[in-house]
N, C-alpha and C. Protein backbone atom coordinates (compact mmCIF):
# COMPACT_ATOMS: atom_id res chain seq x y z
N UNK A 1 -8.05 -5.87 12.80
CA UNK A 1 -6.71 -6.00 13.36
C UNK A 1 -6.26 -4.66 13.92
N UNK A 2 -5.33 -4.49 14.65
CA UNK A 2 -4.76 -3.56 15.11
C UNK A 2 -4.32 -2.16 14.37
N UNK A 3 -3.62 -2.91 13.33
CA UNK A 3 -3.40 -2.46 11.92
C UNK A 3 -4.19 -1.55 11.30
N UNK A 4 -5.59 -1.99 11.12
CA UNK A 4 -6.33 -1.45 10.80
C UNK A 4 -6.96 -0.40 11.39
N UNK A 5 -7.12 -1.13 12.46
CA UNK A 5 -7.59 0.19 13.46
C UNK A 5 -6.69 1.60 13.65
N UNK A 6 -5.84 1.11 13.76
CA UNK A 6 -4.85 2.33 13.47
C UNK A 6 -4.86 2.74 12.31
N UNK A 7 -4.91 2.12 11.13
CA UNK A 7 -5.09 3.55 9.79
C UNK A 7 -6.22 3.85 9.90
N UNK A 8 -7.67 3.17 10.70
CA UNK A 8 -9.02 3.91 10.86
C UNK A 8 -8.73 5.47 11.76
N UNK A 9 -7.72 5.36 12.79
CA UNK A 9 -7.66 6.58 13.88
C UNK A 9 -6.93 7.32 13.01
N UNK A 10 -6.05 6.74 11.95
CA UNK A 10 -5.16 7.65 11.14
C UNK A 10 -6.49 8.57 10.30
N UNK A 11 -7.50 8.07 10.12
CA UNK A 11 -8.39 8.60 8.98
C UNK A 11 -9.32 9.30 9.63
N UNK A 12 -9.31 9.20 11.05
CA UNK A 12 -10.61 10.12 11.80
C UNK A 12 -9.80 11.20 11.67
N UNK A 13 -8.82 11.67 11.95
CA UNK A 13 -8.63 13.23 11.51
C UNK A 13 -8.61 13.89 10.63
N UNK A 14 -9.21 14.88 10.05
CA UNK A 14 -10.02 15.15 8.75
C UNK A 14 -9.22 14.67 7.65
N UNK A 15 -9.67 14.32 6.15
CA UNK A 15 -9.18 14.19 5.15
C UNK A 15 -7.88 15.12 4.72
N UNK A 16 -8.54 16.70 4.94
CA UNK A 16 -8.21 17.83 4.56
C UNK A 16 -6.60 18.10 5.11
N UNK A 17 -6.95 17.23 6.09
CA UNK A 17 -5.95 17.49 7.41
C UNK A 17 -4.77 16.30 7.31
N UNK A 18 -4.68 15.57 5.96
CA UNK A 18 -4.15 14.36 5.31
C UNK A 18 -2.82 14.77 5.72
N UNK A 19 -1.34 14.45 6.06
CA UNK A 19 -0.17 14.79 6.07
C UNK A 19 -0.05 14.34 4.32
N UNK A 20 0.84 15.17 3.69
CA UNK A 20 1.30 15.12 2.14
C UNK A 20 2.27 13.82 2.21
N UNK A 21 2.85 13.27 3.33
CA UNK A 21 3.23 12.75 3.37
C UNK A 21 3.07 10.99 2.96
N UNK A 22 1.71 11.02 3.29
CA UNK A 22 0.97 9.44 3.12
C UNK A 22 0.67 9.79 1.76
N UNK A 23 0.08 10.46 1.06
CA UNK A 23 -0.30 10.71 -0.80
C UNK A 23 1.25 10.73 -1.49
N UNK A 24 2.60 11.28 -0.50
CA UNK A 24 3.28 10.93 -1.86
C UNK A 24 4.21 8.98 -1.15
N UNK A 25 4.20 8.73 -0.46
CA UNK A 25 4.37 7.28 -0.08
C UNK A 25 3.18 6.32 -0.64
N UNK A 26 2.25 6.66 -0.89
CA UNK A 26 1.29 6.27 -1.84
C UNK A 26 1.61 6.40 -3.33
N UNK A 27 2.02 7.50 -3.86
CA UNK A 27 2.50 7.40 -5.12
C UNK A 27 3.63 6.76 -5.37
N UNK A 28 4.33 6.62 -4.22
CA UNK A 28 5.81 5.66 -4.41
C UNK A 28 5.64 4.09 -4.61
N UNK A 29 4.46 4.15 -3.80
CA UNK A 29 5.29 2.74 -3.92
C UNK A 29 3.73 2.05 -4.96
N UNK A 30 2.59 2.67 -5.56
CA UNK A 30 2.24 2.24 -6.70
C UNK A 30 2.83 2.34 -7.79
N UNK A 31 3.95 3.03 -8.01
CA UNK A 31 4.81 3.58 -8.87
C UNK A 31 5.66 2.10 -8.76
N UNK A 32 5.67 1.86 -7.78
CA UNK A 32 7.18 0.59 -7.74
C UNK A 32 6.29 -0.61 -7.84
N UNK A 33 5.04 -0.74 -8.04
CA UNK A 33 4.10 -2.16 -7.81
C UNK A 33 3.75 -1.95 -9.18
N UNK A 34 3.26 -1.11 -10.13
CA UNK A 34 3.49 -0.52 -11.69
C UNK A 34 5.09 -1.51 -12.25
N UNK A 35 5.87 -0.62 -11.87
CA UNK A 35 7.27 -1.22 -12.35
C UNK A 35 7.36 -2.78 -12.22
N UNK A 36 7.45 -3.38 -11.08
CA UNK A 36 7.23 -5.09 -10.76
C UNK A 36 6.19 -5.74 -11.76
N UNK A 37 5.09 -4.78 -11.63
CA UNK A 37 3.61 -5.76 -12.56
C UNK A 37 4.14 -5.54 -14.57
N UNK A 38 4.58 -4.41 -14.24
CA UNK A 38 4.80 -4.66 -15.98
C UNK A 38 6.01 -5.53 -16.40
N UNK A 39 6.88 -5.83 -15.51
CA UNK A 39 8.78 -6.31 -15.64
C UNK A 39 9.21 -5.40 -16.32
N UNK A 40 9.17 -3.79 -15.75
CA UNK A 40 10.19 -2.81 -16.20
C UNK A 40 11.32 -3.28 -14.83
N UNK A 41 10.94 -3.25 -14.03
CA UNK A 41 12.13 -3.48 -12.85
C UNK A 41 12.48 -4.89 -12.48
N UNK A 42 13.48 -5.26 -11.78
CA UNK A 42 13.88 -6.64 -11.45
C UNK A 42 12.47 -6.95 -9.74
N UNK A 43 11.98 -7.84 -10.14
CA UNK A 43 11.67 -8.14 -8.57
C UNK A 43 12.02 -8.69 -7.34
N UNK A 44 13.05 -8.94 -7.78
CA UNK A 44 14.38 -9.36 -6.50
C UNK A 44 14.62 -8.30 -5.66
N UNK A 45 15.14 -7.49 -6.89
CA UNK A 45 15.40 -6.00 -6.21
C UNK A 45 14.54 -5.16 -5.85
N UNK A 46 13.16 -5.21 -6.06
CA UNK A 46 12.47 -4.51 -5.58
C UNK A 46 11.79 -4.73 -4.08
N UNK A 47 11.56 -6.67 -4.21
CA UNK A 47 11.71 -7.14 -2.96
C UNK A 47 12.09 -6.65 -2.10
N UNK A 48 13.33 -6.88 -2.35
CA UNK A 48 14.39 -6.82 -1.38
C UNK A 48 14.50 -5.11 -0.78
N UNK A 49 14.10 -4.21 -1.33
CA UNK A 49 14.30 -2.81 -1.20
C UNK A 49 12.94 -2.59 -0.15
N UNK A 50 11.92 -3.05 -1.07
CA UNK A 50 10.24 -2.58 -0.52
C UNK A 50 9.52 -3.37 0.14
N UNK A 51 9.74 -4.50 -0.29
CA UNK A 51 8.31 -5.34 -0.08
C UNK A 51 8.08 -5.09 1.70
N UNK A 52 8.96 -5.29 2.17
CA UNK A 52 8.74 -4.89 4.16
C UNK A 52 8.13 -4.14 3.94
N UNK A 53 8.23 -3.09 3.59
CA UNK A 53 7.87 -1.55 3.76
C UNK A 53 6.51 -1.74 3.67
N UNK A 54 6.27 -2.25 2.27
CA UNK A 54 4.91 -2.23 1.22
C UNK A 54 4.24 -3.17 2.20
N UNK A 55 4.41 -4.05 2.83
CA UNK A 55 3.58 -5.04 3.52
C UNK A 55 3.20 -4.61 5.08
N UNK A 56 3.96 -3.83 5.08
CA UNK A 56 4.31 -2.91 6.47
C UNK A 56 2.50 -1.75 6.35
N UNK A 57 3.21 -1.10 5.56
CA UNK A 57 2.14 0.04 4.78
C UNK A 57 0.54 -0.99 4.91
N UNK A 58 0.94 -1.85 4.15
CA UNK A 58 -0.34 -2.23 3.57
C UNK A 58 -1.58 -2.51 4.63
N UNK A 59 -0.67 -3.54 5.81
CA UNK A 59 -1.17 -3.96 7.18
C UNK A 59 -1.54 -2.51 8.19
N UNK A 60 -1.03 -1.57 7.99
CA UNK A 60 -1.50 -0.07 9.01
C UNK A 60 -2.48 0.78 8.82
N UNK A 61 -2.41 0.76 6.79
CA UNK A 61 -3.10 1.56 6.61
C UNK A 61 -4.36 1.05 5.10
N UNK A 62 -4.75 -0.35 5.80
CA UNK A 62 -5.49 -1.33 4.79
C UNK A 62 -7.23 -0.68 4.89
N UNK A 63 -7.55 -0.64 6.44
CA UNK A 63 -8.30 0.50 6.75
C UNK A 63 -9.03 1.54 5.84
N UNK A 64 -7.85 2.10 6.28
CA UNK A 64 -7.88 3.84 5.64
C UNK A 64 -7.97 3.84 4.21
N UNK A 65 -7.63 3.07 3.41
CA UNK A 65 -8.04 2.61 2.44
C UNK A 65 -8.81 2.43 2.32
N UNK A 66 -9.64 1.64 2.63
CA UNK A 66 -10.99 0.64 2.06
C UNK A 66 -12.17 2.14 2.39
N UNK A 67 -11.58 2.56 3.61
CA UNK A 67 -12.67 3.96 3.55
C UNK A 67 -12.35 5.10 2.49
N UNK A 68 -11.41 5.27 2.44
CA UNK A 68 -11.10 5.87 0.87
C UNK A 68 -12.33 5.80 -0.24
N UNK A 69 -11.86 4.11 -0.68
CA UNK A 69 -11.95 3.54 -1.76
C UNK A 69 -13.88 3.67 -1.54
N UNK A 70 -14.61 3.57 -0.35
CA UNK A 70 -15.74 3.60 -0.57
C UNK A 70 -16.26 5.55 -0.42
N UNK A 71 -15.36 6.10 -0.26
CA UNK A 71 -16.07 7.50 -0.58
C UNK A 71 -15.77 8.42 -1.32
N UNK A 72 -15.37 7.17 -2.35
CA UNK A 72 -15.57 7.86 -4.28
C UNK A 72 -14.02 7.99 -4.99
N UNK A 73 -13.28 6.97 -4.13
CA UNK A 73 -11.94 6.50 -4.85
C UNK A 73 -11.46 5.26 -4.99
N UNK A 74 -12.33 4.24 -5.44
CA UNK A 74 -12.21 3.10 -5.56
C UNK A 74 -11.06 2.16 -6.13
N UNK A 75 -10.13 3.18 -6.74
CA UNK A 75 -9.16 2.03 -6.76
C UNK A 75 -7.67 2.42 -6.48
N UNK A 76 -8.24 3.63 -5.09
CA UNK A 76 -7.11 4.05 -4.61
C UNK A 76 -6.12 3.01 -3.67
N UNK A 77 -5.15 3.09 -4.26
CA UNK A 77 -3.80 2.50 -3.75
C UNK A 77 -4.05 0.87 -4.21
N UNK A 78 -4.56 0.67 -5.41
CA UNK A 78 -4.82 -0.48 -5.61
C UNK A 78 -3.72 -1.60 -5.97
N UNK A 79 -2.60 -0.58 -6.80
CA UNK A 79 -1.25 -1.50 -6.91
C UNK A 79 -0.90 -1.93 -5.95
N UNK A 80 -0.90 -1.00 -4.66
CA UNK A 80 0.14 -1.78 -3.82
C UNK A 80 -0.78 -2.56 -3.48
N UNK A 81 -2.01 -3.26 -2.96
CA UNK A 81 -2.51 -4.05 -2.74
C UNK A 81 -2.57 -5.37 -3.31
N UNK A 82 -2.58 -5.02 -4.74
CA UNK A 82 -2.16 -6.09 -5.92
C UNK A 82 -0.96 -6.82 -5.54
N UNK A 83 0.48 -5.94 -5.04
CA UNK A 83 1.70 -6.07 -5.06
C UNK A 83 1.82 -6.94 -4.04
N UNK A 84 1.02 -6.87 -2.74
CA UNK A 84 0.98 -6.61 -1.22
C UNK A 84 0.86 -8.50 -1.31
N UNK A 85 -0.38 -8.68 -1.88
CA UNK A 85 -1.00 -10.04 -2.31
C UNK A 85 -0.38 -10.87 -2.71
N UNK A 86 -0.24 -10.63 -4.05
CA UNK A 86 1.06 -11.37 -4.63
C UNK A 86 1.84 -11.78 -3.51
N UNK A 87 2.42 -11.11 -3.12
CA UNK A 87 3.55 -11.37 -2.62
C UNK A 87 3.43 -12.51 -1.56
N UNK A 88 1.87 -12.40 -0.43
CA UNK A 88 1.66 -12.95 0.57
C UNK A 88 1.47 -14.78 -0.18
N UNK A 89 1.25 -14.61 -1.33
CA UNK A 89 1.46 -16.19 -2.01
C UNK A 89 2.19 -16.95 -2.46
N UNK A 90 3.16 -15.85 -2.45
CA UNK A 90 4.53 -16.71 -2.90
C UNK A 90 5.39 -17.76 -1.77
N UNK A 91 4.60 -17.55 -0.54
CA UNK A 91 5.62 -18.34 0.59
C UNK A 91 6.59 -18.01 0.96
N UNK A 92 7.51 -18.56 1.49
CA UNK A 92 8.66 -18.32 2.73
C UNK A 92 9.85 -17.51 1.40
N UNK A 93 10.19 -18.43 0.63
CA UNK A 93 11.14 -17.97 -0.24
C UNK A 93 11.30 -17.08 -1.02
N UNK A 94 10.08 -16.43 -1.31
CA UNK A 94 9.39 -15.43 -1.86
C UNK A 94 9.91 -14.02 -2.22
């Protein structure tokens, strides 16, 4: 998908060369897919705050991930993916 391809062009520029920016939006929002999966937080409200975002994220940079995850970080950004899922099953009302 498009999506993808774009977090692939996001990932051709070196690792090293990562903006800090995507590692701590990565820690945010596994931090908030943590909170939802255990029911420390409401998921209405978290919905309603993230889930765009998180589904947003997930579709750009699903990619860049999976190349991650195969060069020796395998279960990087795995909440939100967990979260991402979920969510895509719950349907319209969701």
């Amino acid at each position: 998908t498009a999506g993808n391809a774009a977090g692939r062009f996001f990932m051709a520029a070196s690792t090293a060369a990562m903006p800090d920016h995507f590692e701590k939006i990565v820690y945010f929002l596994n931090r908030m897919a943590f909170c939802v999966e255990g029911n420390l937080c409401s998921d209405d409200v978290a919905d309603a705050y993230f889930k765009d975002y998180a589904v947003s994220f997930w579709q750009y940079f699903a990619g860049y991930v999976g190349e991650r995850r195969k060069s020796g970080s395998p279960s990087f950004a795995q909440p939100i993916e967990t979260y991402v899922r979920s969510r895509a099953t719950e349907g319209p009302s969701g």
